[in-house]
PDB file of N, CA and C in Angstrom:
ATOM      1  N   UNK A   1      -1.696  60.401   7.033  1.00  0.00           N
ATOM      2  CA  UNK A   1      -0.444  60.435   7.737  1.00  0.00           C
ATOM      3  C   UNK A   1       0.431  59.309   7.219  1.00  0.00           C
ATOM      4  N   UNK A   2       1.768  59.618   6.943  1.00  0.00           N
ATOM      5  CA  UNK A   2       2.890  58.533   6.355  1.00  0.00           C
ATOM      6  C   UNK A   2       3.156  58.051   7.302  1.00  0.00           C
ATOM      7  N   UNK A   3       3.076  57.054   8.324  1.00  0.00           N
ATOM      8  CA  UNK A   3       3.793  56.515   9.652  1.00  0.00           C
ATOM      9  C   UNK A   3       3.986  55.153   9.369  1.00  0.00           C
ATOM     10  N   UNK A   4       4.817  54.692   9.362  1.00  0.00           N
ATOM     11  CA  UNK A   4       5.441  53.306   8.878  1.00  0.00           C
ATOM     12  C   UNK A   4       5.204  52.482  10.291  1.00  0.00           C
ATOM     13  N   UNK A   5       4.188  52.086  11.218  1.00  0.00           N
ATOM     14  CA  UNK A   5       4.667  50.900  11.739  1.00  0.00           C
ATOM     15  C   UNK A   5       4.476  51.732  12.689  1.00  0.00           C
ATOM     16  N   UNK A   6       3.632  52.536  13.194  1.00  0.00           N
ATOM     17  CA  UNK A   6       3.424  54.088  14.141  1.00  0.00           C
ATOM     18  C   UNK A   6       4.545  55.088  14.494  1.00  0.00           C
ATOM     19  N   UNK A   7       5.827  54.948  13.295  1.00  0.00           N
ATOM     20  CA  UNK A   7       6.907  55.613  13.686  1.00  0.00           C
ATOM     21  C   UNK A   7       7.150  56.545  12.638  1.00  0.00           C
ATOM     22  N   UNK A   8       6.414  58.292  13.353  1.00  0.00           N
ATOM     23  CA  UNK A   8       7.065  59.377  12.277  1.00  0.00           C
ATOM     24  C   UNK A   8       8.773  59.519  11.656  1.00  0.00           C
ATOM     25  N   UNK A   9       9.066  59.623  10.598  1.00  0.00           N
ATOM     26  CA  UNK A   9       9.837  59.635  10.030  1.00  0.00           C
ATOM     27  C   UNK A   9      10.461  61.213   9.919  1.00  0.00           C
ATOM     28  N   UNK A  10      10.137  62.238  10.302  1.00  0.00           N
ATOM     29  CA  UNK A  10      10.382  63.382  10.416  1.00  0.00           C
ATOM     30  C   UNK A  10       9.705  64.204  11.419  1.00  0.00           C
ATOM     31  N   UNK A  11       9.877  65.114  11.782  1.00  0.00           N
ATOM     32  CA  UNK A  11       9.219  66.121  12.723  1.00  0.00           C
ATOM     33  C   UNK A  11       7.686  66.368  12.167  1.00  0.00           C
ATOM     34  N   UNK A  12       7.748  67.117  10.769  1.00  0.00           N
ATOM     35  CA  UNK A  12       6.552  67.308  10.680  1.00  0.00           C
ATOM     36  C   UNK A  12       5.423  65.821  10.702  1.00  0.00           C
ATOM     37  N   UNK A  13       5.680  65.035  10.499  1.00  0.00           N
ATOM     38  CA  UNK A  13       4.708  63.508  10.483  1.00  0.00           C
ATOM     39  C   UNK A  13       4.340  63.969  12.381  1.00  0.00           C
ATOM     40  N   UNK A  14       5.883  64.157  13.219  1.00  0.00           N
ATOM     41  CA  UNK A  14       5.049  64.252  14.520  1.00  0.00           C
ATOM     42  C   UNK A  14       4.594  64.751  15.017  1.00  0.00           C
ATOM     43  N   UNK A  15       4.591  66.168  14.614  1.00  0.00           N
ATOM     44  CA  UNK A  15       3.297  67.474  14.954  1.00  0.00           C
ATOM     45  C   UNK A  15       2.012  67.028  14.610  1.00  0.00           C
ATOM     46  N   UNK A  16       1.925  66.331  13.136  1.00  0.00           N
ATOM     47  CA  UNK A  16       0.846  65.717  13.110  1.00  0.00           C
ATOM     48  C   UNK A  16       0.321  64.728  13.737  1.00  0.00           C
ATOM     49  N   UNK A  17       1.291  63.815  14.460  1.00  0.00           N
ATOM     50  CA  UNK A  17       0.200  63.319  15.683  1.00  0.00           C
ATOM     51  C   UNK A  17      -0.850  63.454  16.844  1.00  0.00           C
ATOM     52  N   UNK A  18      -1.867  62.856  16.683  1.00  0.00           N
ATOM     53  CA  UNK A  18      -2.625  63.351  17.547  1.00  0.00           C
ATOM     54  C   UNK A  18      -1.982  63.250  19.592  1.00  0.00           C
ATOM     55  N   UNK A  19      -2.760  64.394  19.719  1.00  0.00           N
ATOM     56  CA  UNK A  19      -1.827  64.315  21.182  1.00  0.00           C
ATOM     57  C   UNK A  19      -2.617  63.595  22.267  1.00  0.00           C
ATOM     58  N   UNK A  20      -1.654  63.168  22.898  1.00  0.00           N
ATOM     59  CA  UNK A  20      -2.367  62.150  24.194  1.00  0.00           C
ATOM     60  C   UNK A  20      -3.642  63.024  25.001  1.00  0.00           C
ATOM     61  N   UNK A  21      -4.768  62.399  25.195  1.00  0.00           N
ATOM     62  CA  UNK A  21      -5.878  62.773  25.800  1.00  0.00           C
ATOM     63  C   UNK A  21      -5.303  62.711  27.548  1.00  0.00           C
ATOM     64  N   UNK A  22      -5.741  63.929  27.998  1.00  0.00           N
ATOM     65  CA  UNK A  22      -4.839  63.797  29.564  1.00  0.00           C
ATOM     66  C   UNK A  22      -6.023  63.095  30.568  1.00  0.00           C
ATOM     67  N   UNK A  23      -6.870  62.426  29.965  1.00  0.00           N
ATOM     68  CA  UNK A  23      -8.326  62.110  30.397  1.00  0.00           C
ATOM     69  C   UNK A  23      -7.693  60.714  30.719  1.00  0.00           C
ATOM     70  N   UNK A  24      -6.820  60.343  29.430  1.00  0.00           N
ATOM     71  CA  UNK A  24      -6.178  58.578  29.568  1.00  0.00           C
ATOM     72  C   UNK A  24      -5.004  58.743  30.162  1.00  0.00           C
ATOM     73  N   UNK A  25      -4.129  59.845  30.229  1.00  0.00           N
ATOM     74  CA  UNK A  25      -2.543  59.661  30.815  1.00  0.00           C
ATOM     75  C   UNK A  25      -2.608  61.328  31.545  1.00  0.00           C
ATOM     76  N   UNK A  26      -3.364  61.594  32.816  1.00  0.00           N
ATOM     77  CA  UNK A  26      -3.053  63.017  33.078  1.00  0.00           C
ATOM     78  C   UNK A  26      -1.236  63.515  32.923  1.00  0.00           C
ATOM     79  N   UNK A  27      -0.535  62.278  33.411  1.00  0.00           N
ATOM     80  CA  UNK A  27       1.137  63.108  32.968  1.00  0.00           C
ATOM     81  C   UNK A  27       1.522  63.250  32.311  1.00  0.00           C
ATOM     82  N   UNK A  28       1.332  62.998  31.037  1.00  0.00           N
ATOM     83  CA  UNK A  28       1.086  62.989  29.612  1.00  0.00           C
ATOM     84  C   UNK A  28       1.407  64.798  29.132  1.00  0.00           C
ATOM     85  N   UNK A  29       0.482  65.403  29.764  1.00  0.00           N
ATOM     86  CA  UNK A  29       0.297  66.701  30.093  1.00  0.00           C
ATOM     87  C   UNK A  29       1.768  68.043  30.214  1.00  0.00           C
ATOM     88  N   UNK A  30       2.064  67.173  31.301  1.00  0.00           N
ATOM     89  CA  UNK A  30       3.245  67.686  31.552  1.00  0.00           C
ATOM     90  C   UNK A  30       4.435  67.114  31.463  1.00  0.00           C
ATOM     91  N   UNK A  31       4.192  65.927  30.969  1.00  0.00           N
ATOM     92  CA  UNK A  31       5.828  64.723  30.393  1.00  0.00           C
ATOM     93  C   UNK A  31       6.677  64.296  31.075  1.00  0.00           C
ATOM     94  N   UNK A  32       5.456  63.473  32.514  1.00  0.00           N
ATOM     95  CA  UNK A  32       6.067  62.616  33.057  1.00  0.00           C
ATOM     96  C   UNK A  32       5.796  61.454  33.249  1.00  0.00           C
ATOM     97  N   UNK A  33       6.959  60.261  32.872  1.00  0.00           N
ATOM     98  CA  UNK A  33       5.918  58.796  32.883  1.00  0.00           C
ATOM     99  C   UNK A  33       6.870  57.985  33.376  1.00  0.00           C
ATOM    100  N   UNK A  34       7.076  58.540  34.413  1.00  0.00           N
ATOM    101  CA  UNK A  34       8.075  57.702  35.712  1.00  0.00           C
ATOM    102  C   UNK A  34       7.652  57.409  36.552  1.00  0.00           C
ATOM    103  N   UNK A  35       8.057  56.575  37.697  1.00  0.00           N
ATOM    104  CA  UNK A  35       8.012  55.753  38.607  1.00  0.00           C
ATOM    105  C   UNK A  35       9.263  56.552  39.913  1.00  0.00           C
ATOM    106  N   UNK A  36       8.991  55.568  41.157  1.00  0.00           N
ATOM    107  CA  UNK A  36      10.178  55.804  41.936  1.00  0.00           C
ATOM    108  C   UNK A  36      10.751  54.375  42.344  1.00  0.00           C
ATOM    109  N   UNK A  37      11.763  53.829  41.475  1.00  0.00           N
ATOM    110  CA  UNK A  37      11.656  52.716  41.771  1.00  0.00           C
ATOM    111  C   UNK A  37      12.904  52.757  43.167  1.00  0.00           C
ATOM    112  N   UNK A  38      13.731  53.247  42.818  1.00  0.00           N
ATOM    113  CA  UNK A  38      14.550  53.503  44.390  1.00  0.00           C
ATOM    114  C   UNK A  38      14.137  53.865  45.640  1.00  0.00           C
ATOM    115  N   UNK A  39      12.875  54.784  45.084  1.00  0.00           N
ATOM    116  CA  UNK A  39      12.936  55.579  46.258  1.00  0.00           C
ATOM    117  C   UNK A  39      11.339  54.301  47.213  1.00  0.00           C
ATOM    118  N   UNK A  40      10.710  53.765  46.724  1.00  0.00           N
ATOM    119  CA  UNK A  40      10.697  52.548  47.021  1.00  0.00           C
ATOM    120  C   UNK A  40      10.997  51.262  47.934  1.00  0.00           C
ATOM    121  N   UNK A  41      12.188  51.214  47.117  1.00  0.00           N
ATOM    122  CA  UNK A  41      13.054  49.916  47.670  1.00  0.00           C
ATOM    123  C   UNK A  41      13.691  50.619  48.965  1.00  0.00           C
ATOM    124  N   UNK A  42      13.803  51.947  49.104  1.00  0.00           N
ATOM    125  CA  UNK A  42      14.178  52.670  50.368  1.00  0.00           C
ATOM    126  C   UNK A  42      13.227  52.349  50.814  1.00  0.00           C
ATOM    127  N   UNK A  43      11.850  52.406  51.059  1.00  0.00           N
ATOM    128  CA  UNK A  43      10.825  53.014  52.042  1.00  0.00           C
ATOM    129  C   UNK A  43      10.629  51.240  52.503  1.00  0.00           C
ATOM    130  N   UNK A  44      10.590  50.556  51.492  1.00  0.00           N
ATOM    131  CA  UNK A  44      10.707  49.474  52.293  1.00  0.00           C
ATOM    132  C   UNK A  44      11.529  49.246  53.216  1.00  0.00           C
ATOM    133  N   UNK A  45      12.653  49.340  52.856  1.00  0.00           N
ATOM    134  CA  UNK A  45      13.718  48.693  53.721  1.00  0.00           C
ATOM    135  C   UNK A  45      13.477  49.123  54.841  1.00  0.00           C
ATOM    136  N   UNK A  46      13.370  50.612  54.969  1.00  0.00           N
ATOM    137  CA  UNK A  46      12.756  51.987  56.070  1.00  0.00           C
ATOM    138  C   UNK A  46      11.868  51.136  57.104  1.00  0.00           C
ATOM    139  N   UNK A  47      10.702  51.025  56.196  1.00  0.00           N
ATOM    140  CA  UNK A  47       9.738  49.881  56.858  1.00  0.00           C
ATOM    141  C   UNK A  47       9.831  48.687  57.492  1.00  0.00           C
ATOM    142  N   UNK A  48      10.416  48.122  56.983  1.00  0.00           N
ATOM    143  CA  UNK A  48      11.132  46.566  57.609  1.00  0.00           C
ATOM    144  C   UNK A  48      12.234  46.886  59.198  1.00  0.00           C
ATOM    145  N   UNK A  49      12.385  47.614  59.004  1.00  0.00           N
ATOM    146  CA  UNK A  49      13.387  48.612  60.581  1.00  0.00           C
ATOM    147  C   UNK A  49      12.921  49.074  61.403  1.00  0.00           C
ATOM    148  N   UNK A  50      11.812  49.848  60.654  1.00  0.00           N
ATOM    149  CA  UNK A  50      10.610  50.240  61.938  1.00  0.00           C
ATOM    150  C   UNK A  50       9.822  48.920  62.526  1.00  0.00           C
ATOM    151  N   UNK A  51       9.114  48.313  61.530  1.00  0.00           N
ATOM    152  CA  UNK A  51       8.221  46.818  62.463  1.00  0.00           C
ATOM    153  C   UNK A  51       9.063  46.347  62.964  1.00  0.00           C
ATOM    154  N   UNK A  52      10.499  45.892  62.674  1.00  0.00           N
ATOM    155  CA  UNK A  52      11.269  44.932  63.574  1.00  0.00           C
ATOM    156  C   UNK A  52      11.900  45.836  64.628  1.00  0.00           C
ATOM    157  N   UNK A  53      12.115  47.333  64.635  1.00  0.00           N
ATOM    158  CA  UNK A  53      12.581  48.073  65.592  1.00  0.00           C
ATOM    159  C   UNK A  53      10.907  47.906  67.050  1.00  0.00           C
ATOM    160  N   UNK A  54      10.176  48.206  66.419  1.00  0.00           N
ATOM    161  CA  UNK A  54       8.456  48.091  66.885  1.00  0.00           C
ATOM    162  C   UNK A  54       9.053  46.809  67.974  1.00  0.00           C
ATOM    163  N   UNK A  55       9.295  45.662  67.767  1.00  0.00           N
ATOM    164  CA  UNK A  55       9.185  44.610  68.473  1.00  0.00           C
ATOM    165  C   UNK A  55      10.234  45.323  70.026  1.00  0.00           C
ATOM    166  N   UNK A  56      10.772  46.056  70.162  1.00  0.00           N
ATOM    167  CA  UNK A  56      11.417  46.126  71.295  1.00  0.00           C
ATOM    168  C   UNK A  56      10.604  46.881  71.662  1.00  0.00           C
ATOM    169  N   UNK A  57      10.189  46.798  73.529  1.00  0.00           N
ATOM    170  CA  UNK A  57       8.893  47.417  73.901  1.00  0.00           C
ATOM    171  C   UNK A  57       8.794  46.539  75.370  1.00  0.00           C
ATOM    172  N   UNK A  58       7.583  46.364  76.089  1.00  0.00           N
ATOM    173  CA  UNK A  58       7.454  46.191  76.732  1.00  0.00           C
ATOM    174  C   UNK A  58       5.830  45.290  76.615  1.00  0.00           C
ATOM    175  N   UNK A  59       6.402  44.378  75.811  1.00  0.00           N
ATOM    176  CA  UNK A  59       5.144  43.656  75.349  1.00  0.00           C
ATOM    177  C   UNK A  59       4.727  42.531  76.779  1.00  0.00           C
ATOM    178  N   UNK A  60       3.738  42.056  76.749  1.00  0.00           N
ATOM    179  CA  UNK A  60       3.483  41.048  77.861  1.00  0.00           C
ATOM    180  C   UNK A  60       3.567  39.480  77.181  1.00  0.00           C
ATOM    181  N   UNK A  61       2.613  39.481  76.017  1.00  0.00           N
ATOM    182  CA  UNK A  61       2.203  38.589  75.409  1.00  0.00           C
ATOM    183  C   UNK A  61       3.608  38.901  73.862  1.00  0.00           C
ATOM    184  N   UNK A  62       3.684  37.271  73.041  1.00  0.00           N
ATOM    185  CA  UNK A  62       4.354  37.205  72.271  1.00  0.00           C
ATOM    186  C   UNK A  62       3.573  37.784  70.235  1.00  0.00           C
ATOM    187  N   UNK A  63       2.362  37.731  70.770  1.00  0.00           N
ATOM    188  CA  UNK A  63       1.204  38.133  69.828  1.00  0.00           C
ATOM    189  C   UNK A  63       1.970  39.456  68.677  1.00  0.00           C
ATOM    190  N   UNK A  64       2.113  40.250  69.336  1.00  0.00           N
ATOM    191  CA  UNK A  64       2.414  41.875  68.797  1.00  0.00           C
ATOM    192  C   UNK A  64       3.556  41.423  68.012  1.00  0.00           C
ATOM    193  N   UNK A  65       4.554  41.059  68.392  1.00  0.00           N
ATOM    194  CA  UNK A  65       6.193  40.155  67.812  1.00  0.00           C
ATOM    195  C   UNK A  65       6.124  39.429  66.594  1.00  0.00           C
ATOM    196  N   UNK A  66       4.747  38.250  66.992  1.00  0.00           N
ATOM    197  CA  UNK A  66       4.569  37.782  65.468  1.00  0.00           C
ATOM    198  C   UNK A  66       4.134  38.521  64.323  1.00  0.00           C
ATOM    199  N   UNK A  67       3.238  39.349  64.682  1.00  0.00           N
ATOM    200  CA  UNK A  67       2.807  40.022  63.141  1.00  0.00           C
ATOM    201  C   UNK A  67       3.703  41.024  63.016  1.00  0.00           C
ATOM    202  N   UNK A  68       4.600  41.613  64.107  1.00  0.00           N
ATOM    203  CA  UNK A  68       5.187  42.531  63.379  1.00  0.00           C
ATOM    204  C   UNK A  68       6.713  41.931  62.353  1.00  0.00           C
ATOM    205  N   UNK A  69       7.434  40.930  63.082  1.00  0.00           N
ATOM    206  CA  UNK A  69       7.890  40.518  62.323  1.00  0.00           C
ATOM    207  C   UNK A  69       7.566  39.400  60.781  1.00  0.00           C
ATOM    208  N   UNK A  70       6.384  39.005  60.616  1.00  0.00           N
ATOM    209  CA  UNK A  70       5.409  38.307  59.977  1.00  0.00           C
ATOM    210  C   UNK A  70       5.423  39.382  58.634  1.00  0.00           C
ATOM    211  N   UNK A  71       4.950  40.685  58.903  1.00  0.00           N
ATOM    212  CA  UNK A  71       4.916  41.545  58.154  1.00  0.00           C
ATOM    213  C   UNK A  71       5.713  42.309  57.283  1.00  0.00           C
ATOM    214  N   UNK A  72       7.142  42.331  58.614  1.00  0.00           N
ATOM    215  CA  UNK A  72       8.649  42.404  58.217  1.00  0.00           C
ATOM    216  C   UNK A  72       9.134  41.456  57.038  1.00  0.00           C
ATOM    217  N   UNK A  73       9.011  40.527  57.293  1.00  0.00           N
ATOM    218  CA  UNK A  73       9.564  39.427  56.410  1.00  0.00           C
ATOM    219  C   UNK A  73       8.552  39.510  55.172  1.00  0.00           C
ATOM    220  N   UNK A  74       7.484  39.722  55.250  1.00  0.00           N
ATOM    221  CA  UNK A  74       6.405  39.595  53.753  1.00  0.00           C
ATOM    222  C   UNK A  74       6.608  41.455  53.130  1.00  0.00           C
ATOM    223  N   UNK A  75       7.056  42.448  53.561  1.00  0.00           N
ATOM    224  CA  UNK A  75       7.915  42.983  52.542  1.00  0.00           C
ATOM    225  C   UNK A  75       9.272  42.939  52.466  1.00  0.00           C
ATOM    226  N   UNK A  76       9.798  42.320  53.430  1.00  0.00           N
ATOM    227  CA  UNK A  76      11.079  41.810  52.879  1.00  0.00           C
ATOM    228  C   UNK A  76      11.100  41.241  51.732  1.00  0.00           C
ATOM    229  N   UNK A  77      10.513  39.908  51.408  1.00  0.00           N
ATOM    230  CA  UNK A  77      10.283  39.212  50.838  1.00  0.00           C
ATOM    231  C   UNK A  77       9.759  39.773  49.511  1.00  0.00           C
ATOM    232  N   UNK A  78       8.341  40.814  49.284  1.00  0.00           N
ATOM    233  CA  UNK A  78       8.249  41.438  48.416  1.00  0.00           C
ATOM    234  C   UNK A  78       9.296  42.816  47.361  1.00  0.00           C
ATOM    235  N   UNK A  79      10.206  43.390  48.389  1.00  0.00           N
ATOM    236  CA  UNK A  79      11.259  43.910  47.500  1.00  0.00           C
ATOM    237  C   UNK A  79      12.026  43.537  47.024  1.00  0.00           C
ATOM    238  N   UNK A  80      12.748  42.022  47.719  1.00  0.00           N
ATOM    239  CA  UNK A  80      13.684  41.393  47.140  1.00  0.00           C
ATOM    240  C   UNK A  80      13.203  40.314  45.811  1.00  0.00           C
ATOM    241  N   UNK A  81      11.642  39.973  46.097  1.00  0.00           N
ATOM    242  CA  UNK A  81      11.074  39.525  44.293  1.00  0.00           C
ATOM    243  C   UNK A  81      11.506  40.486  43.354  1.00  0.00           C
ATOM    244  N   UNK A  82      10.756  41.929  43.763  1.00  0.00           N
ATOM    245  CA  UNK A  82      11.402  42.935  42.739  1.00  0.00           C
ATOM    246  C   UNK A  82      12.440  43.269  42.667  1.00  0.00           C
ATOM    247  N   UNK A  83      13.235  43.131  43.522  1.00  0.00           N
ATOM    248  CA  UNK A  83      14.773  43.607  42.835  1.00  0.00           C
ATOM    249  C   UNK A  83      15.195  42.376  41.220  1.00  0.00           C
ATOM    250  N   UNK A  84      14.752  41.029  42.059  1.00  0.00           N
ATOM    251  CA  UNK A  84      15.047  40.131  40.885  1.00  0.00           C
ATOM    252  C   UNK A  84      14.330  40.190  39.934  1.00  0.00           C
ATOM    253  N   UNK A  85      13.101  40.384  39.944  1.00  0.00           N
ATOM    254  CA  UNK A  85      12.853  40.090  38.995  1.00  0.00           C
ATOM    255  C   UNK A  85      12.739  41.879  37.550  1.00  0.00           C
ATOM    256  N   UNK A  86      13.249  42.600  38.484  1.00  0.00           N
ATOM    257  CA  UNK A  86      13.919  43.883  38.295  1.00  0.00           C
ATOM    258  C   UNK A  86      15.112  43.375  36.725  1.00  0.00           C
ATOM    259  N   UNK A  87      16.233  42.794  37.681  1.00  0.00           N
ATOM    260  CA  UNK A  87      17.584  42.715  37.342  1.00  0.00           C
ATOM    261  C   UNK A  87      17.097  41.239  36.100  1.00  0.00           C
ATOM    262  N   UNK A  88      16.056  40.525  35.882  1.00  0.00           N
ATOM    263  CA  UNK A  88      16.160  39.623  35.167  1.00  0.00           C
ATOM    264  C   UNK A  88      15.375  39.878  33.918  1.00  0.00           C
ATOM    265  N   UNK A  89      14.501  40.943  34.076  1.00  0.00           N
ATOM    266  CA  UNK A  89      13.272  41.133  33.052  1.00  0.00           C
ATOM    267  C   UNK A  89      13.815  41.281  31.544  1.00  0.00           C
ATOM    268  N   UNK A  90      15.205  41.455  31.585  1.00  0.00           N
ATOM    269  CA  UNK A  90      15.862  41.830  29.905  1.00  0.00           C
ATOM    270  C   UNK A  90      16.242  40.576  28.909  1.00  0.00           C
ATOM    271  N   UNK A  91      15.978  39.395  29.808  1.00  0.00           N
ATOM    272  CA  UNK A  91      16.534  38.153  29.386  1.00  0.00           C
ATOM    273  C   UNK A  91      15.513  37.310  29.064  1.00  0.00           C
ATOM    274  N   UNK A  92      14.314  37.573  29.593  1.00  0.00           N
ATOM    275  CA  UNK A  92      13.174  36.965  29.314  1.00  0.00           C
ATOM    276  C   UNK A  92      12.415  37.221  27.680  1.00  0.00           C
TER     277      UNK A  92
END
């Protein structure tokens, strides 16, 4: 195979590549190798509304309040790492 640097230079060089084993990449298969990165950063946020919505109730003790907001704030905290470090990864 002529591949300069693992990059076919024409079509036929890339028929001749061997094809991805779906054993190592099952989406591979069907040619998908995406993520949801929005849909995500939604479900968090989603999440963070429900535990802190959770705290209104008819609690006795202050117990239930801390972890739910405790929890709130530690994916808060975890989407907004990824957004940055999202928006910074091209500069590094």
């Amino acid at each position: 195979m002529d591949l300069e640097d693992g990059v076919a230079r024409n079509s036929r060089e890339l028929a001749r590549r061997p094809a991805v084993d779906p054993q190592d990449e099952p989406s591979a298969e069907w040619g998908w190798h995406g993520g949801f990165p929005r849909g995500s950063v939604i479900a968090g946020w989603a999440s963070v509304v429900i535990l802190l919505l959770l705290t209104i109730g008819n609690h006795e003790g202050n117990t239930e309040d801390i972890w739910l907001v405790g929890f709130a704030v530690l994916i808060a905290f975890g989407i907004v790492m990824q957004t940055i470090r999202r928006r910074n990864a091209w500069r590094r």
